[in-house]
Protein backbone atom coordinates (compact mmCIF):
# COMPACT_ATOMS: atom_id res chain seq x y z
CA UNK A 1 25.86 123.95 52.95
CA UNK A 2 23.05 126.27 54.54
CA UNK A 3 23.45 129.80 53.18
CA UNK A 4 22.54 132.98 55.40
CA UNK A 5 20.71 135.90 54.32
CA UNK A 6 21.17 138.79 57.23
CA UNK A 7 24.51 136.92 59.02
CA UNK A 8 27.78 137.05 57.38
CA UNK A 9 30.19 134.07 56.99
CA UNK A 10 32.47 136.00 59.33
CA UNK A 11 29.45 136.03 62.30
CA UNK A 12 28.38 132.48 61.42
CA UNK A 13 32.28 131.42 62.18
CA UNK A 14 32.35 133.62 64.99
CA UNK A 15 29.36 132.63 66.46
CA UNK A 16 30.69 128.95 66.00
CA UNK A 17 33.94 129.44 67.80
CA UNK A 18 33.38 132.02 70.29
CA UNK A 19 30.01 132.07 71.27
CA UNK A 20 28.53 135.34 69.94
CA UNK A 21 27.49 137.96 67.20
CA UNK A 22 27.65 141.90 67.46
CA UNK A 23 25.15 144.33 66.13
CA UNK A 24 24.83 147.81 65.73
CA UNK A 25 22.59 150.40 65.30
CA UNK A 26 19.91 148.26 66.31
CA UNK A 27 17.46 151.62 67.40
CA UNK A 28 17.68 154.70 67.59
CA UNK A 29 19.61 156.90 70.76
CA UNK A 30 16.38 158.81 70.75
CA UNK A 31 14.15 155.89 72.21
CA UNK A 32 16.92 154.66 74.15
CA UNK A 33 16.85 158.31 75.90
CA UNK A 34 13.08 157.89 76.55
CA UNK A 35 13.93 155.07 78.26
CA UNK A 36 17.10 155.70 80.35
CA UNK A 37 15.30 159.41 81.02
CA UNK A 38 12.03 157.26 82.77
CA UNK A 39 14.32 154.86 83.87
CA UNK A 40 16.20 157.78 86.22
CA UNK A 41 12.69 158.90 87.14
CA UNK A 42 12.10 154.85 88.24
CA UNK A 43 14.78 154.92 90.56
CA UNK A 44 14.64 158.69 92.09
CA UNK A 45 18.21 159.38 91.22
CA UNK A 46 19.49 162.78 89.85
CA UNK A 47 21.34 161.73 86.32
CA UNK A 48 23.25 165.08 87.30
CA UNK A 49 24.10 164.52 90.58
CA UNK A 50 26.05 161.17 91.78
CA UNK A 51 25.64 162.16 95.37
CA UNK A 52 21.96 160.60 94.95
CA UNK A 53 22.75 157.08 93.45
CA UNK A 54 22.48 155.28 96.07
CA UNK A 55 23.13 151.83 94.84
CA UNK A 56 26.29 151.05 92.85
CA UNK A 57 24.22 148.17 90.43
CA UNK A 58 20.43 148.32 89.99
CA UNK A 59 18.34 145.54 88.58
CA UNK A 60 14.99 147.19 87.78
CA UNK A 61 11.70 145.44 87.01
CA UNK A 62 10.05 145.53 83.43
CA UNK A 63 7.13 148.56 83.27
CA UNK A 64 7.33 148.71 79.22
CA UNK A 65 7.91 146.36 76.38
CA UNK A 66 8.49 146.69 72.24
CA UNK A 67 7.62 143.96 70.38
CA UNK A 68 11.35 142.97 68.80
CA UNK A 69 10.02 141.98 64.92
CA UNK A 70 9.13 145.53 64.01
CA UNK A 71 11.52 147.23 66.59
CA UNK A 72 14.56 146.19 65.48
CA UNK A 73 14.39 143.83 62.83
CA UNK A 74 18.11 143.64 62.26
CA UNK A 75 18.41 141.53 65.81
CA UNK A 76 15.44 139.61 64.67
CA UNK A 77 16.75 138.70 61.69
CA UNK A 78 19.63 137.72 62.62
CA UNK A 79 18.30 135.63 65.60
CA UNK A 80 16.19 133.73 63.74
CA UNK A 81 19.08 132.70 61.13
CA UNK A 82 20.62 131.63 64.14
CA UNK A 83 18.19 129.47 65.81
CA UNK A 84 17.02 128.21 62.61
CA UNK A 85 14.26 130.08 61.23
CA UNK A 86 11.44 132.13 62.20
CA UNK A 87 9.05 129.15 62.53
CA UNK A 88 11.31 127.97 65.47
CA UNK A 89 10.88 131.11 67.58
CA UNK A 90 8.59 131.64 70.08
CA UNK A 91 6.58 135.27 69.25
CA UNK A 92 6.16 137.75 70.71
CA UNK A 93 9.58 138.52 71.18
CA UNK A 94 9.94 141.84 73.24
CA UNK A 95 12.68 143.87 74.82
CA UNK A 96 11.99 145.76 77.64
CA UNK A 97 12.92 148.27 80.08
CA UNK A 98 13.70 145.78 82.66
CA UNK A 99 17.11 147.76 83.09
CA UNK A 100 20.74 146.16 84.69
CA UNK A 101 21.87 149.72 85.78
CA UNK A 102 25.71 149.87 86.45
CA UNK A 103 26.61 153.28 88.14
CA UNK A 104 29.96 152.84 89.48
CA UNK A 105 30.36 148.76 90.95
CA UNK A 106 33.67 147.93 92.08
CA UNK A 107 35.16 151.82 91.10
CA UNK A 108 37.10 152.02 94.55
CA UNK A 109 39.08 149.23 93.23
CA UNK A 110 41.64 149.11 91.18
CA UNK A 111 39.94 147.63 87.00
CA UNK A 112 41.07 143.77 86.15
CA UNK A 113 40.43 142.05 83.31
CA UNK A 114 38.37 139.31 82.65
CA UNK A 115 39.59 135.98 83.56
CA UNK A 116 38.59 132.73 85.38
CA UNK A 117 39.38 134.37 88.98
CA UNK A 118 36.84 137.15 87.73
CA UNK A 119 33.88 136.24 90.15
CA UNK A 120 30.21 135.98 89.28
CA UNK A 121 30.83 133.87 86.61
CA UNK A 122 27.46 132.21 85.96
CA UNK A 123 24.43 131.16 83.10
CA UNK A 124 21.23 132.91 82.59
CA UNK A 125 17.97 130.87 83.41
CA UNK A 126 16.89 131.70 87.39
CA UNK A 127 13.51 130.45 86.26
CA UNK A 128 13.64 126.76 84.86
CA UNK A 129 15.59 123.17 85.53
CA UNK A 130 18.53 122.97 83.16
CA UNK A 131 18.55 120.79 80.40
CA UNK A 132 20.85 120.43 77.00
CA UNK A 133 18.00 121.06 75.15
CA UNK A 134 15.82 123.54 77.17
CA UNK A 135 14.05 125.83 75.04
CA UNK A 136 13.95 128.07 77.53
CA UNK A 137 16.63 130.01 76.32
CA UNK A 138 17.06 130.04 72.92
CA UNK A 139 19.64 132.59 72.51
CA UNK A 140 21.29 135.27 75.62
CA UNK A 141 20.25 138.84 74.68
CA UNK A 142 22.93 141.99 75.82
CA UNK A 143 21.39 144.78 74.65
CA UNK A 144 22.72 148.35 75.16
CA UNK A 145 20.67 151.35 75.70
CA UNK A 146 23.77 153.67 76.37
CA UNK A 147 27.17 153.37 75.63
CA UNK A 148 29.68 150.71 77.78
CA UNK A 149 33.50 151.92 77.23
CA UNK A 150 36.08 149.71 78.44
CA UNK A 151 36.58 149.64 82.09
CA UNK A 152 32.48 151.43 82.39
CA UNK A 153 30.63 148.09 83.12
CA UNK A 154 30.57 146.09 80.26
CA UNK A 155 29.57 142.70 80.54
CA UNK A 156 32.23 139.86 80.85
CA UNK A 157 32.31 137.07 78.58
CA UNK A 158 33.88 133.54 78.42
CA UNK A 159 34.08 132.70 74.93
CA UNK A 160 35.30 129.28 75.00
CA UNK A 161 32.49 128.35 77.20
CA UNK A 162 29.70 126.76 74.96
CA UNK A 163 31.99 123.25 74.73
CA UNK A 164 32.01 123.45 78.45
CA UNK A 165 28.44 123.90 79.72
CA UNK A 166 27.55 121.41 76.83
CA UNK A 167 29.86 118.83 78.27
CA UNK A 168 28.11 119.59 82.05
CA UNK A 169 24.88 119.33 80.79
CA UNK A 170 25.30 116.21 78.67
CA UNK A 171 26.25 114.28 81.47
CA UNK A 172 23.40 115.23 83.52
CA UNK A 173 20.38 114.56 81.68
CA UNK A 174 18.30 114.32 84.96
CA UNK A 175 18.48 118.18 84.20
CA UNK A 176 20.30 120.68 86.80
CA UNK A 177 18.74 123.52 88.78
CA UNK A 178 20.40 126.84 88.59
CA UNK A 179 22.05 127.52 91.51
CA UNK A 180 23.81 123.67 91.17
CA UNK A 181 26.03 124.42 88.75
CA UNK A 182 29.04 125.36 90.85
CA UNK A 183 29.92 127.55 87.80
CA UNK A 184 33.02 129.30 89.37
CA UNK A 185 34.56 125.76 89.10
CA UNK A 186 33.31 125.38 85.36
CA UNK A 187 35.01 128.32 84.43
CA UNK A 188 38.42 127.47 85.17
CA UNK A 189 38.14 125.23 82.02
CA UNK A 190 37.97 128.61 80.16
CA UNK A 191 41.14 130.61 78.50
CA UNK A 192 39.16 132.94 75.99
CA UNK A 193 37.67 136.02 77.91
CA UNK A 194 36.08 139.26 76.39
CA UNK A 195 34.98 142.57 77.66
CA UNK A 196 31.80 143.40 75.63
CA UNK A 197 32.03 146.80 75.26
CA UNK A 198 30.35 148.71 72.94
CA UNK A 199 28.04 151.41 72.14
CA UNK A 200 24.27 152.87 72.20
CA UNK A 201 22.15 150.66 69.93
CA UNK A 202 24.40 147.50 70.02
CA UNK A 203 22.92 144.26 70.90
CA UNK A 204 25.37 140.99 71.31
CA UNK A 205 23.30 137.44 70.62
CA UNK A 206 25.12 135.23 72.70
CA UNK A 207 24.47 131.05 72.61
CA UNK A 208 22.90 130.56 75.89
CA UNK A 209 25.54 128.41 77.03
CA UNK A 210 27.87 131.60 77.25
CA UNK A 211 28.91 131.86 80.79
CA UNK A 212 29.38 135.53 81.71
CA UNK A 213 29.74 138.13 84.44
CA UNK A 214 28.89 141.44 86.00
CA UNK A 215 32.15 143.77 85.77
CA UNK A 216 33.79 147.14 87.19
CA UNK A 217 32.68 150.00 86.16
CA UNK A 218 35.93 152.34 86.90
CA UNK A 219 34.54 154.65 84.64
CA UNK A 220 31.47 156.23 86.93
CA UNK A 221 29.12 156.93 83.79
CA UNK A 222 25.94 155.41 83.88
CA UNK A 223 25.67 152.00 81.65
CA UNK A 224 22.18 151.04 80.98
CA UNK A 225 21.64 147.16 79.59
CA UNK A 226 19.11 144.35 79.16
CA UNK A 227 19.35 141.05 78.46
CA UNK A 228 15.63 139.15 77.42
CA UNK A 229 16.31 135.83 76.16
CA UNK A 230 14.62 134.41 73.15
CA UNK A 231 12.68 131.48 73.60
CA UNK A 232 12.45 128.37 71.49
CA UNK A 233 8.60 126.98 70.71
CA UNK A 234 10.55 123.50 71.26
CA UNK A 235 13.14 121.52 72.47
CA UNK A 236 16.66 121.85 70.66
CA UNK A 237 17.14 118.54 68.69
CA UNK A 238 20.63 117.22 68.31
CA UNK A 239 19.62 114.35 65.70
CA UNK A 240 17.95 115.87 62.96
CA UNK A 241 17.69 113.72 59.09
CA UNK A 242 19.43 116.57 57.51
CA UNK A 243 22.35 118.34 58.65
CA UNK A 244 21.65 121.51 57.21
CA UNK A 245 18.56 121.40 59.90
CA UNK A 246 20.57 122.06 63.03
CA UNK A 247 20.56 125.58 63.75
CA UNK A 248 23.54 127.24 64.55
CA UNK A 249 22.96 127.13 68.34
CA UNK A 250 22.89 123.75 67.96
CA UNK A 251 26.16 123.49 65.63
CA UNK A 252 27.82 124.71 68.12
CA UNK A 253 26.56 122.45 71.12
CA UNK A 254 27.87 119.50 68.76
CA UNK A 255 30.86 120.96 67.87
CA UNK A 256 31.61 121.26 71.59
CA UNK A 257 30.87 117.76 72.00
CA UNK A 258 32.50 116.74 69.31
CA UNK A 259 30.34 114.85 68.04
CA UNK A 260 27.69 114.86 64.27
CA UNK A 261 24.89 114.15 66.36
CA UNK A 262 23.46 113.02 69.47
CA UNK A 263 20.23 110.99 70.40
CA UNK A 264 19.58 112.98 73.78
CA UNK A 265 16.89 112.38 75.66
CA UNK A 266 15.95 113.87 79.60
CA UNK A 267 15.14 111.47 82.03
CA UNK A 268 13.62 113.96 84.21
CA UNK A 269 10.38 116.21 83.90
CA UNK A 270 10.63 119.70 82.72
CA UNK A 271 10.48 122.28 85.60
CA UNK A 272 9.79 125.73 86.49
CA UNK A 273 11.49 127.28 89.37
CA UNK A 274 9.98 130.07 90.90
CA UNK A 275 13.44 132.51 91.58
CA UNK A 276 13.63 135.30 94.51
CA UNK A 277 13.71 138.25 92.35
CA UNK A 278 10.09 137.70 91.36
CA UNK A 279 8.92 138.22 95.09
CA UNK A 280 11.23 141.26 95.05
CA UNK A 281 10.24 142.84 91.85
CA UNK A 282 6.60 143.28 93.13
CA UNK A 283 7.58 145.36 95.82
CA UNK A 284 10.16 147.68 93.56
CA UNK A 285 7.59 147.67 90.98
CA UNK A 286 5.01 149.80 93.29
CA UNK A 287 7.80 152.11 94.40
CA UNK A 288 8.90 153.16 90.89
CA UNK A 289 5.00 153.57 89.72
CA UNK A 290 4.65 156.04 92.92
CA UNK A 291 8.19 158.00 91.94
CA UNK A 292 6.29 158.30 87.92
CA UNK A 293 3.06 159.48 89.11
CA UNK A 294 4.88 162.40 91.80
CA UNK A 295 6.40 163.42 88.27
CA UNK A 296 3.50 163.05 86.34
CA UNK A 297 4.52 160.54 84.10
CA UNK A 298 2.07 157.95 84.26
């Protein structure tokens, strides 16, 4: 039986069963203010004044980026017990200030929970054809650079997921792009829903398999977020000699199956897709570095 060093039993089961691990006090709420402060700056918005936000949800472009390993080496850690070991991840790993800004989405409606009529429901990975071993995405990243109260934005998550997306994916070794996943109907298969709320500093490792979703923020105070994935240097493997190899990620894509181990193998090429947002980022990108430079900030 593999022993853990910076996860608890408790987080190992979790992570297991439900898909996730919570950390706190990852960094500090002073560099998260030097962030959200430039970040207001980036989109030409008065913190003070909600009169000027004029988009309800922002998805900004990256401008900055901290190198994870020295940053916050609790969530490094802790990621690499998950995906099984340091020598598995793909380095540099960086978070960045590539912020998912929630101002006040949905807040002339009245809040629902989370549930499989909630919609958005979807898996991150715009950039790459879908395999069940794609390295792409190692482990889901929510990180929190202000505080998310329930019913202020926090991110929806299906926890019983994982079996679910494993199960798709399996059957489909040919690989699936990302906007074929028809994930709405996946996650009626789904009964175990979370709000992650939480506060300044927390980051949530999720298994990338974790379907989740954009929610309500009823609240109307600002929620800053990120989400970088961590890449794998290789291909999950689902048939290792030893048992004790498969990293938890991978655990739990077996567990879902229900099966010890699987001889998997894609019958398709690897591919990169090219999404939309990349053409779109360019042109936000110049905009923001204009708004820095009228402040002097750059």
């Amino acid at each position: 039986m593999r022993t853990y060093e910076h996860l608890t039993d408790e987080q190992v089961e979790q992570f297991l069963t439900r898909g996730h691990v919570v950390l706190h006090d990852c960094f500090s709420p002073e560099f998260a203010k030097a962030w959200t402060d430039r970040a207001w700056v980036r989109l030409g918005y008065d913190p003070n004044d909600p009169q000027t936000w004029a988009k309800e949800r922002v998805h900004m472009p990256a401008m900055e980026t901290v190198e994870v390993k020295t940053f916050a080496p609790k969530v490094w850690n802790a990621a690499c017990e998950l995906l099984g070991g340091e020598a598995r991840v793909r380095q540099p790993y960086k978070f960045s200030d590539a912020m998912i800004v929630n101002l006040r989405e949905g807040a002339d409606r009245p809040w629902r929970a989370p549930s499989a009529q909630t919609p958005g429901w979807h898996k991150d990975g715009d950039f790459f054809r879908h395999f069940l071993d794609s390295p792409e995405q190692g482990l889901l990243t929510l990180v929190l650079w202000s505080d998310a109260a329930p019913h202020g934005g926090s991110t929806f998550v299906a926890c019983d997921s994982v079996p679910v997306i494993a199960r798709y994916l399996a059957a489909r070794p040919e690989g699936v792009l990302p906007n074929d996943y028809g994930f709405q109907t996946l996650v009626q298969e789904c009964h175990d829903f979370m709000e992650a709320s939480g506060r300044l500093g927390d980051v949530l490792l999720l298994h990338p398999f974790i379907l989740h979703a954009s929610s309500q923020n009823a609240l109307r105070q600002p929620r800053f977020l990120t989400n970088p994935p961590i890449t794998l240097l290789e291909p999950m493997q689902f048939n290792r000699d030893d048992p004790d190899d498969f990293s938890l990620v991978e655990q739990a894509i077996l567990r879902g199956l229900g099966v010890p181990r699987l001889d998997y193998r894609p019958t398709a090429p690897r591919e990169r897709v090219t999404p939309p947002r990349v053409l779109r980022e360019q042109q936000v990108i110049a905009e923001e570095k204009a708004r820095l430079q009228q402040a002097g900030l750059v």
